[in-house]
Every structure is written in structure tokens, then in C-alpha cells.
Protein backbone atom coordinates (compact mmCIF):
# COMPACT_ATOMS: atom_id res chain seq x y z
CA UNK A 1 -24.60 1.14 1.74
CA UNK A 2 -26.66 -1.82 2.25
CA UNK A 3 -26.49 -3.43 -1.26
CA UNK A 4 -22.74 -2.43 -1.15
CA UNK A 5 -22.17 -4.11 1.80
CA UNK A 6 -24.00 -7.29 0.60
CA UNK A 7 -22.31 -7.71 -2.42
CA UNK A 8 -19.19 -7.87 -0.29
CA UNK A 9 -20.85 -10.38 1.95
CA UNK A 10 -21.70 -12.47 -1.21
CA UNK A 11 -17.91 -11.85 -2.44
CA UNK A 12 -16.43 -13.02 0.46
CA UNK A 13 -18.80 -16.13 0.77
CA UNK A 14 -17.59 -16.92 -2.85
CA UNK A 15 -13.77 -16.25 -2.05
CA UNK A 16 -14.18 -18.46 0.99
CA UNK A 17 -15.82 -21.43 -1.09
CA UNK A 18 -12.99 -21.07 -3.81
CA UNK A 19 -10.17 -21.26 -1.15
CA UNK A 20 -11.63 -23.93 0.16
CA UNK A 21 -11.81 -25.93 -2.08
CA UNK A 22 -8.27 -24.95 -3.50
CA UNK A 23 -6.98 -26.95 -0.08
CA UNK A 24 -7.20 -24.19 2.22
CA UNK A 25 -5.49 -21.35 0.31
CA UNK A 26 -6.61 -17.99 1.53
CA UNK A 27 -6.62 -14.23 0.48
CA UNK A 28 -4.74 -12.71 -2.03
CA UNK A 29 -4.63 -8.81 -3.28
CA UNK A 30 -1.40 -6.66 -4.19
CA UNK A 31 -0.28 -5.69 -1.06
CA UNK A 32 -3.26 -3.09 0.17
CA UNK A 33 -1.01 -0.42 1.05
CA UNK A 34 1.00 -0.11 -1.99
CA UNK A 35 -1.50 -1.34 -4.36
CA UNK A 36 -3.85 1.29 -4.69
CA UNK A 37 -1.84 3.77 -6.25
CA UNK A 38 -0.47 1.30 -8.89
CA UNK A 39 -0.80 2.09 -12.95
CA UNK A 40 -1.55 -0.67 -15.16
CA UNK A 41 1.23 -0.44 -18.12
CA UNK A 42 -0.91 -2.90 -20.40
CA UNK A 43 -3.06 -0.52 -22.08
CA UNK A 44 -4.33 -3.24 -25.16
CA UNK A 45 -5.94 -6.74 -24.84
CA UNK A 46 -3.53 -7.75 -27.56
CA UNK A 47 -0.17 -6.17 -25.36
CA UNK A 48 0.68 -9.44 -23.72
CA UNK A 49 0.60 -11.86 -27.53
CA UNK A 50 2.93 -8.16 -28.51
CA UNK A 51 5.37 -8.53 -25.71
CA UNK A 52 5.73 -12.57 -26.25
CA UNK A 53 7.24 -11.91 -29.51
CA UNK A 54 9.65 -8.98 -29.02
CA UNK A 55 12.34 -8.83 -26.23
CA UNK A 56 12.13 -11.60 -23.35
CA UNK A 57 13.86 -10.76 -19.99
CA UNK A 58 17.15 -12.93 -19.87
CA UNK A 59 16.56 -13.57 -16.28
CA UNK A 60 13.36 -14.43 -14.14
CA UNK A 61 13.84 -11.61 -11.50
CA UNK A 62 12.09 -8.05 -11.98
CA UNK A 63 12.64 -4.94 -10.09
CA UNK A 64 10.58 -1.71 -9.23
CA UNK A 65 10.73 2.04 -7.91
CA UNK A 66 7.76 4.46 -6.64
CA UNK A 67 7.70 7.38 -5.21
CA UNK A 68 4.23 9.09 -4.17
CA UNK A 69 3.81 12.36 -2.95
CA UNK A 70 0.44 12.72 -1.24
CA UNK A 71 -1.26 15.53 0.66
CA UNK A 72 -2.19 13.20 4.18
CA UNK A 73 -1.36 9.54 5.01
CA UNK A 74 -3.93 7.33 5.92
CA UNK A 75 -4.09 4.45 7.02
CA UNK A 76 -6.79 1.87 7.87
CA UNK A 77 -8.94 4.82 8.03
CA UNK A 78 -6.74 6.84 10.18
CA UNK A 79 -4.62 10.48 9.61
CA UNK A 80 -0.54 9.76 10.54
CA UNK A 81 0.34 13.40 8.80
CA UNK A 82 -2.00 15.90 10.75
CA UNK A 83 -2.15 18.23 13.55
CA UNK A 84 -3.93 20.90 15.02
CA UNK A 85 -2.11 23.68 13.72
CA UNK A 86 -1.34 22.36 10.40
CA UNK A 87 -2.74 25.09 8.41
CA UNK A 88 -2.13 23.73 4.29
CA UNK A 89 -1.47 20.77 3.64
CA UNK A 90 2.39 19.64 4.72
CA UNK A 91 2.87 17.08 1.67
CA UNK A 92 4.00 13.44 2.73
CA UNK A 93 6.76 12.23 0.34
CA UNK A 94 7.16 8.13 0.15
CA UNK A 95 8.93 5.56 -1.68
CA UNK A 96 9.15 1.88 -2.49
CA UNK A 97 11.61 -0.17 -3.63
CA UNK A 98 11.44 -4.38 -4.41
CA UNK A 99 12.40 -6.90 -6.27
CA UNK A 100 10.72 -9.72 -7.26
CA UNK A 101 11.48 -13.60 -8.62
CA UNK A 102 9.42 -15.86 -10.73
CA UNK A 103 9.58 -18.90 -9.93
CA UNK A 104 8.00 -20.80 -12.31
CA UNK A 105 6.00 -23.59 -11.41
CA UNK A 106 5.92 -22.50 -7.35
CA UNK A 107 4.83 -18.76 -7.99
CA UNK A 108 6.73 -15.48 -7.29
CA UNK A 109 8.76 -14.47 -3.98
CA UNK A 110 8.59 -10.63 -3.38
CA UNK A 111 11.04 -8.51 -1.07
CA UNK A 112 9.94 -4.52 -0.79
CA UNK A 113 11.06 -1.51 1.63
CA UNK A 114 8.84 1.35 1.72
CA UNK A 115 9.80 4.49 3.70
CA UNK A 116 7.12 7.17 4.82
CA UNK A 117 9.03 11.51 4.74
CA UNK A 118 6.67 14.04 6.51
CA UNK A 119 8.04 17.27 6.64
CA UNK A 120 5.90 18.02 10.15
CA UNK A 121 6.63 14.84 11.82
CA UNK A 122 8.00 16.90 14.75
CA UNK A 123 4.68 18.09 15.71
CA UNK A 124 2.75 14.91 15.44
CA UNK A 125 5.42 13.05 17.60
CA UNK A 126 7.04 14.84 20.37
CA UNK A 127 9.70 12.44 20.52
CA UNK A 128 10.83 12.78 16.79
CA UNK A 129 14.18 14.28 15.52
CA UNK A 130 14.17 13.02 12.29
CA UNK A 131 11.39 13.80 9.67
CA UNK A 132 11.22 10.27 8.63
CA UNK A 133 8.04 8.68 9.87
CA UNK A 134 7.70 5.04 9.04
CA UNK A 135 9.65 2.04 7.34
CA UNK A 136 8.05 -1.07 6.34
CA UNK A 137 9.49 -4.76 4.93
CA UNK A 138 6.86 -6.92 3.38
CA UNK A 139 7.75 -10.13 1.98
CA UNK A 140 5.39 -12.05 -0.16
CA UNK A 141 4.32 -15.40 -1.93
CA UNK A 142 2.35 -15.17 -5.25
CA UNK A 143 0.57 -18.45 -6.98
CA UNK A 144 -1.74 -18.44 -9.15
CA UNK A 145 -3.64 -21.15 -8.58
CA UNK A 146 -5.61 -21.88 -11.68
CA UNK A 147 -2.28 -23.51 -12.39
CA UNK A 148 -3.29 -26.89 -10.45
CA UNK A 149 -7.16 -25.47 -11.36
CA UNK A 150 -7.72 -24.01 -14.24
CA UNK A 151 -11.38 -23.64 -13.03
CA UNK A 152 -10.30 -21.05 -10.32
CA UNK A 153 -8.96 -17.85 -11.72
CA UNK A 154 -7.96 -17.02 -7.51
CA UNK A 155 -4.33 -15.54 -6.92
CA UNK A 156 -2.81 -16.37 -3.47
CA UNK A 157 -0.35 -14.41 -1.70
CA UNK A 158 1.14 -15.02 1.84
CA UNK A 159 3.66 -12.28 3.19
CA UNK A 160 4.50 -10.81 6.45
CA UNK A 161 5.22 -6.65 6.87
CA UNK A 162 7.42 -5.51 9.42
CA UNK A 163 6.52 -2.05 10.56
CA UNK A 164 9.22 0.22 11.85
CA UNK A 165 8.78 3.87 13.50
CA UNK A 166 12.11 5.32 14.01
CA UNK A 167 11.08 8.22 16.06
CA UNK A 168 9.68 6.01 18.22
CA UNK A 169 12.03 3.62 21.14
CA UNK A 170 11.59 0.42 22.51
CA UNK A 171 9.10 -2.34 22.01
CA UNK A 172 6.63 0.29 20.04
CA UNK A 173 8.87 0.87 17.97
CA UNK A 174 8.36 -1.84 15.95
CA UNK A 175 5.19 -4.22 15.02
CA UNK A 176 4.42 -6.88 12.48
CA UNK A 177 1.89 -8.91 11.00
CA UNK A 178 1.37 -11.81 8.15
CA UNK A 179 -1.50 -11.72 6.12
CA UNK A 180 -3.76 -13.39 3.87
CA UNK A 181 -5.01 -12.69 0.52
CA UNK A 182 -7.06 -13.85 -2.28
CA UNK A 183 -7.92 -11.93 -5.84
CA UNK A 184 -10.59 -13.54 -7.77
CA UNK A 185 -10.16 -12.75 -11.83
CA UNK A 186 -14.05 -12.88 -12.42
CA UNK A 187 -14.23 -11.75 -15.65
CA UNK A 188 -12.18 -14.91 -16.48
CA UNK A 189 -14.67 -16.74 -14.46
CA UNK A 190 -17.94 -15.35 -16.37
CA UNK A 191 -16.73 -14.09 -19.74
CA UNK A 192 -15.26 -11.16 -22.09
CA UNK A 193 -18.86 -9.69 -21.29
CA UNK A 194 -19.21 -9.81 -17.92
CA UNK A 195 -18.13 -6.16 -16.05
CA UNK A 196 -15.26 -6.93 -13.90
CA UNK A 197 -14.93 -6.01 -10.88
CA UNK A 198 -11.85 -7.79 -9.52
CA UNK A 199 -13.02 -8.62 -6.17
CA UNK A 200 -10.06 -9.24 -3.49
CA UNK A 201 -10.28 -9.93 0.12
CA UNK A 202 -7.35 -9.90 2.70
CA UNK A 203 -6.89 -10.77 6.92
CA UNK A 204 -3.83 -8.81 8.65
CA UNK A 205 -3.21 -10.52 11.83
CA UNK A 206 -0.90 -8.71 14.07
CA UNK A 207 1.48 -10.65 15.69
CA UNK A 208 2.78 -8.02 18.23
CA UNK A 209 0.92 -5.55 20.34
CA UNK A 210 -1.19 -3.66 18.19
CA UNK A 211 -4.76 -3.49 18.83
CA UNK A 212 -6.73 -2.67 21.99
CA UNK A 213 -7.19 -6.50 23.56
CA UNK A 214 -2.87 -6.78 22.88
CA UNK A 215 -3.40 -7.94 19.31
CA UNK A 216 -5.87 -7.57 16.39
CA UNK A 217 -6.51 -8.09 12.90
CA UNK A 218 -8.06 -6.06 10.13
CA UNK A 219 -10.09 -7.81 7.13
CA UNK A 220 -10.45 -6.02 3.59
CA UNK A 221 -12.77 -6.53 1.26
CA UNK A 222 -12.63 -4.63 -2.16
CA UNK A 223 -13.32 -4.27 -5.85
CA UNK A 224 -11.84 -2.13 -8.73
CA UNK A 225 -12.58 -1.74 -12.45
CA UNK A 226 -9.91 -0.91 -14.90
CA UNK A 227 -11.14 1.19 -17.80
CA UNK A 228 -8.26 1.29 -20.80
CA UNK A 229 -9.28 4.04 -23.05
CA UNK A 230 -6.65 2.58 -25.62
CA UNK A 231 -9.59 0.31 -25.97
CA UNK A 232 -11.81 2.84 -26.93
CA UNK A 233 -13.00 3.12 -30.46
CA UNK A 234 -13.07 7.01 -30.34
CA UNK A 235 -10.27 7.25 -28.55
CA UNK A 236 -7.77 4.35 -28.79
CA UNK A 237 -5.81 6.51 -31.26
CA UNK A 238 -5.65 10.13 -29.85
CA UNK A 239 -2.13 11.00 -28.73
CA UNK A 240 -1.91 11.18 -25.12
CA UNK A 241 -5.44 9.90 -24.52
CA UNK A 242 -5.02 6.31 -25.34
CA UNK A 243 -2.19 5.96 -23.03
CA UNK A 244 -4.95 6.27 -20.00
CA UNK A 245 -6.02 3.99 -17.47
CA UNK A 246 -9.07 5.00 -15.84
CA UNK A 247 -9.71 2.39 -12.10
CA UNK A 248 -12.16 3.75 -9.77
CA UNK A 249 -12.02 1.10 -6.48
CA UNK A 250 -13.64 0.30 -3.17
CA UNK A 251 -12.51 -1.16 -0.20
CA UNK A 252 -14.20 -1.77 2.76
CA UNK A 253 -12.58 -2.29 6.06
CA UNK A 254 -13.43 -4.35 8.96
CA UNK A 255 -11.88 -4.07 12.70
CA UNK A 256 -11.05 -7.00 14.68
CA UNK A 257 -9.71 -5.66 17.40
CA UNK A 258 -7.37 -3.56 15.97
CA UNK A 259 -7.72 -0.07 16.70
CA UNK A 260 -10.73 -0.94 19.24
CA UNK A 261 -12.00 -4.34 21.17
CA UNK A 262 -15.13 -6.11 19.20
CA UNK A 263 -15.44 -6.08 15.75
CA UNK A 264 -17.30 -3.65 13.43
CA UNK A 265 -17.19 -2.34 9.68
CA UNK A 266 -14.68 0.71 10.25
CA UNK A 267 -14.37 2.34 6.77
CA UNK A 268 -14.80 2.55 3.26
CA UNK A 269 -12.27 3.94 0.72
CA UNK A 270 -13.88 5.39 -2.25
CA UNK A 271 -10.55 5.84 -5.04
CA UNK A 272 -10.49 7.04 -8.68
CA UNK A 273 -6.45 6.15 -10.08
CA UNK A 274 -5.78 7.72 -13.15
CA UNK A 275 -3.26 5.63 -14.77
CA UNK A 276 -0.54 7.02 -18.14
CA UNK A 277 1.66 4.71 -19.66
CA UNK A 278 4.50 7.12 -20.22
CA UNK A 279 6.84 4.12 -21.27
CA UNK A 280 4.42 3.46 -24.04
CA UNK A 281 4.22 6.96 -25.13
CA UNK A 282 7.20 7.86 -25.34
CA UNK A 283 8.46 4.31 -27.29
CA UNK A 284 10.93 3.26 -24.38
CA UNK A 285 12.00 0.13 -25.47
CA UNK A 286 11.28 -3.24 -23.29
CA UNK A 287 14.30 -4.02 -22.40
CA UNK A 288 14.28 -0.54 -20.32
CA UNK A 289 11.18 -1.41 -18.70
CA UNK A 290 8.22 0.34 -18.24
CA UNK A 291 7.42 3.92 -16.76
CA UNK A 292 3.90 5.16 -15.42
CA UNK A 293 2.35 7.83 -13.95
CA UNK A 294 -0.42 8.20 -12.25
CA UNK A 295 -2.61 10.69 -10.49
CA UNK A 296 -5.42 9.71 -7.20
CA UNK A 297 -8.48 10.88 -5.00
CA UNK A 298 -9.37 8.93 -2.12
CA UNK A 299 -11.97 9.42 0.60
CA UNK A 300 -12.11 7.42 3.19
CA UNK A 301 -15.84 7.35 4.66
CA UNK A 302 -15.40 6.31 8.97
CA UNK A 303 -18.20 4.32 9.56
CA UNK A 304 -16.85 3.14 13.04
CA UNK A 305 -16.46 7.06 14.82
CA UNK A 306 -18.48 6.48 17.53
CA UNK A 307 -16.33 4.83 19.87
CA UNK A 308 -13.57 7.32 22.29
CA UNK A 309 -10.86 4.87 21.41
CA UNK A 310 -10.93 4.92 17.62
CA UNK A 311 -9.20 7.70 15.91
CA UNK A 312 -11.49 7.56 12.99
CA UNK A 313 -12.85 10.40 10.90
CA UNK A 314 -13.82 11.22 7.07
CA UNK A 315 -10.60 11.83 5.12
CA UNK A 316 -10.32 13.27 1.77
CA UNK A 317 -6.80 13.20 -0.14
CA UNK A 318 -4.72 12.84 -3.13
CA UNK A 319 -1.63 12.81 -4.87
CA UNK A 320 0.21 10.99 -7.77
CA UNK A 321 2.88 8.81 -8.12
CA UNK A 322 5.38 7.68 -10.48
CA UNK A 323 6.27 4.35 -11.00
CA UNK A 324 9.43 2.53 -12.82
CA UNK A 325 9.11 -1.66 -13.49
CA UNK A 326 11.85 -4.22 -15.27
């Protein structure tokens, strides 16, 4: 835990340095929340040079559909979907929808709505008459910012998430926060032979009431590997195999008042994502966009459980997802 936990301190140093010097830009990861669970549908080094010379979108917006269906959800480290006489596992069902626009030369804008369904939401909130258990609205600024340095392979993103609880009335009923984000493409930075590990780091400050001092933010730090067994050379032509994506992750968590005055290292997320390109497999042309699916494990490891006023405690769960993109 100790080397782990340096290598994020050296990370973030190096993040902080880059954004620095890129006139104060700041943190950048797919939003953390949706992310994880995402399926790469480039499966080949030489997809994107494919792509350019087939079918070109006619306009620069995209759109995109999930649904996940996971045994608990947690959040930050804590359980939303359990209770004391939940004997199996009542299955949360959730879905996001966005849209996105490319900009060009100023990045991409990013609108999303994703909705939380938990079939025992009764019994975790007394108050609830509806099994619907969260809604959230993020909105989000992408730029890439080795366009004004091509010596810093950093994405930025900006965005604010609105969280709503409908089962919940008055001024808890609804929180938000902006955050902060920066993804560093280090194997762009040291070479085709250096093992990437696609460091991100990203600040949630909440602008409502959220925290135990009134207000808080939580600060991410994590890293992920993306193994394409298309690329493979014993398996980048077996049917079904090479349409795999293999992307264990990490990502540690740090509380800043959040769920608890002070701040301390709450968690760590251990995550295996097992990616399939079923657009690919199945030949659906481009102009139909692109299908995945993809299966998870997660365990969330509390490091912070030792105070009475965080709800922290080891998690284990799972799930999959399936995922449509134009």
C-alpha cells in the first residue's frame, strides 16, 4: 500500500506540474462515476487510420445509451442499495443517456442524465414511495490540450453534476458540485514501449451542504491499463476472443471533508472491466454506431472505517453493462 500510494503521490505531483504549466488547467478523467464501467470499441492500433477512410459522421454531435445492472451501488466508498434484512442481493438497475458536441478547435461540450432503480429503496429510505433512487445532470468541457502543446498529452474537463433524490423533500433533496479533472496519456509521453497506465486525477467540490463542516470535496487519483487481445498474436484472430478488452483499474480516494471533518485517504477501488465489441463482431456498419458489452468486479477496500461518522466498509460487487455510441 505504501509504494501504491507513492506512485500516486508522484502522479499527482506530475499532473500538478503539467497543469501548471498549461496556464492553470486542472483535472481531467471521464466522469468517475460513469467511467468505470465503460468498453473501449477500438480493439486495433490501426482502427482509427480504418475509420478515417470509411463513413464520416455528417454532423459533429454524437449520442450514447447505458444501462448497468449491478448487484450494490457504491459510491465514494459507501453502500446506497443495502439493508439489514436484505437477504440476496436486490439488483440495482441504472441508465445513462447524453449527447455530446465537438467543437473543433474549443473541445467538446457534454450534457448526460443518469437515473439510479433499486427495487428495495423502500427499506433503505423510510420516506420513499417510488423505487427510483437517484437522478444526476453532469455537464462537461473536454480539451485536449496538446492542441496549444503538443508536448502535453493532458485532457481537461470542467463540468458540474447536479444530484437529485426524489424520495427525499426539501433542501436535501438536491446537491451539486463542479469538478476538476486531468488524464495524462503517458504512453504518448514515454513511447509505444512504455506500459501505460493512464493516470487521471480529479477534485469534486460540493457547492451545497454535503459534507460534515457544511461542504466538502473528494480528490481521486487513479490508473487503468487497457489490454486489447485483438492485439494479440495468438489470439487477434479467434472468433469471439479478439473482440475483448481486458482494463483492470485503481482509484484511490481521498476525503476532504466530505463524509467526515479533516482529511484522510478513504478508499481504494480495485476493478477488472471486461470489455466485447459486439458492434465489431457482428459487422454493424458505422454509420449505426457502435455496441459494447461489458462485464465488472469491483472491491472497494475502506481505509478510513475508524471514525463513527463515516459509513465506510469493504464492498465487493459486480455487474455488466451494455453500452450503445453514434
Amino acid at each position: 500500500m505504501q509504494n501504491l500510494t507513492r506512485y500516486f503521490v508522484i502522479t499527482a505531483a506530475v499532473l500538478s506540474l503539467i497543469g501548471g504549466t498549461a496556464v492553470g488547467k486542472e483535472p481531467t478523467v471521464e466522469t468517475g462515476m460513469f467511467a468505470a464501467m465503460a468498453a473501449l470499441t477500438e480493439t486495433s492500433a490501426d482502427a482509427p487510420a480504418a475509420k478515417a477512410e470509411g463513413w464520416q459522421k455528417p454532423i459533429p454531435i454524437g449520442f450514447y445509451l447505458d444501462y448497468t445492472m449491478a448487484t450494490d451501488y457504491i459510491w465514494r466508498g459507501m453502500n446506497f442499495s443495502e439493508h439489514s434484512k436484505e437477504g440476496s442481493e436486490t439488483l440495482n438497475h441504472q441508465l445513462t443517456a447524453g449527447v455530446n458536441y465537438d467543437t473543433g478547435d474549443f473541445g467538446t461540450i457534454d450534457f448526460s442524465v443518469w437515473l439510479e432503480w433499486y427495487g428495495d429503496n423502500d427499506k433503505v429510505n423510510a420516506a420513499g414511495d417510488s423505487n427510483l433512487q437517484e437522478v444526476d445532470y453532469t455537464i462537461a468541457w473536454t480539451y485536449d490540450l496538446s492542441k496549444l502543446m503538443p508536448a502535453v498529452p493532458v485532457e481537461l474537463t470542467l463540468g458540474w453534476i447536479g444530484y437529485d433524490f426524489p424520495q427525499t423533500r426539501n433542501d436535501p433533496g438536491f446537491t451539486n458540485e463542479f469538478f476538476i479533472g486531468l488524464a495524462l496519456d503517458d504512453q504518448t509521453l514515454f513511447g509505444e514501449n512504455w506500459f501505460a497506465l493512464s493516470p487521471t486525477v480529479t477534485y469534486y467540490q460540493d457547492l451545497d451542504d454535503v459534507g460534515g463542516d457544511g461542504q466538502g470535496s473528494w480528490l481521486e487519483f487513479g490508473i487503468s491499463h487497457e489490454f486489447a487481445l485483438a492485439g494479440c498474436p495468438t489470439m487477434g484472430s479467434v472468433p469471439f476472443i479478439k473482440d475483448l478488452t481486458l482494463t483492470p483499474s485503481i482509484t484511490l480516494g481521498v476525503d476532504i471533508g466530505y463524509i467526515d471533518s479533516g482529511t484522510r485517504v478513504a478508499n481504494t477501488v480495485y476493478g477488472l472491466a471486461v470489455g466485447y465489441d459486439l458492434g465489431e463482431a457482428i459487422g454493424l456498419p458505422e454509420q449505426y454506431g457502435s455496441i459494447s458489452v461489458t462485464g465488472f468486479l469491483n472491491y472497494s477496500d475502506a481505509i478510513a472505517d475508524d471514525s463513527a461518522n463515516i459509513n465506510l466498509n469493504d464492498e465487493f460487487w459486480g455487474g455488466f453493462s451494455v453500452g450503445w455510441e453514434w
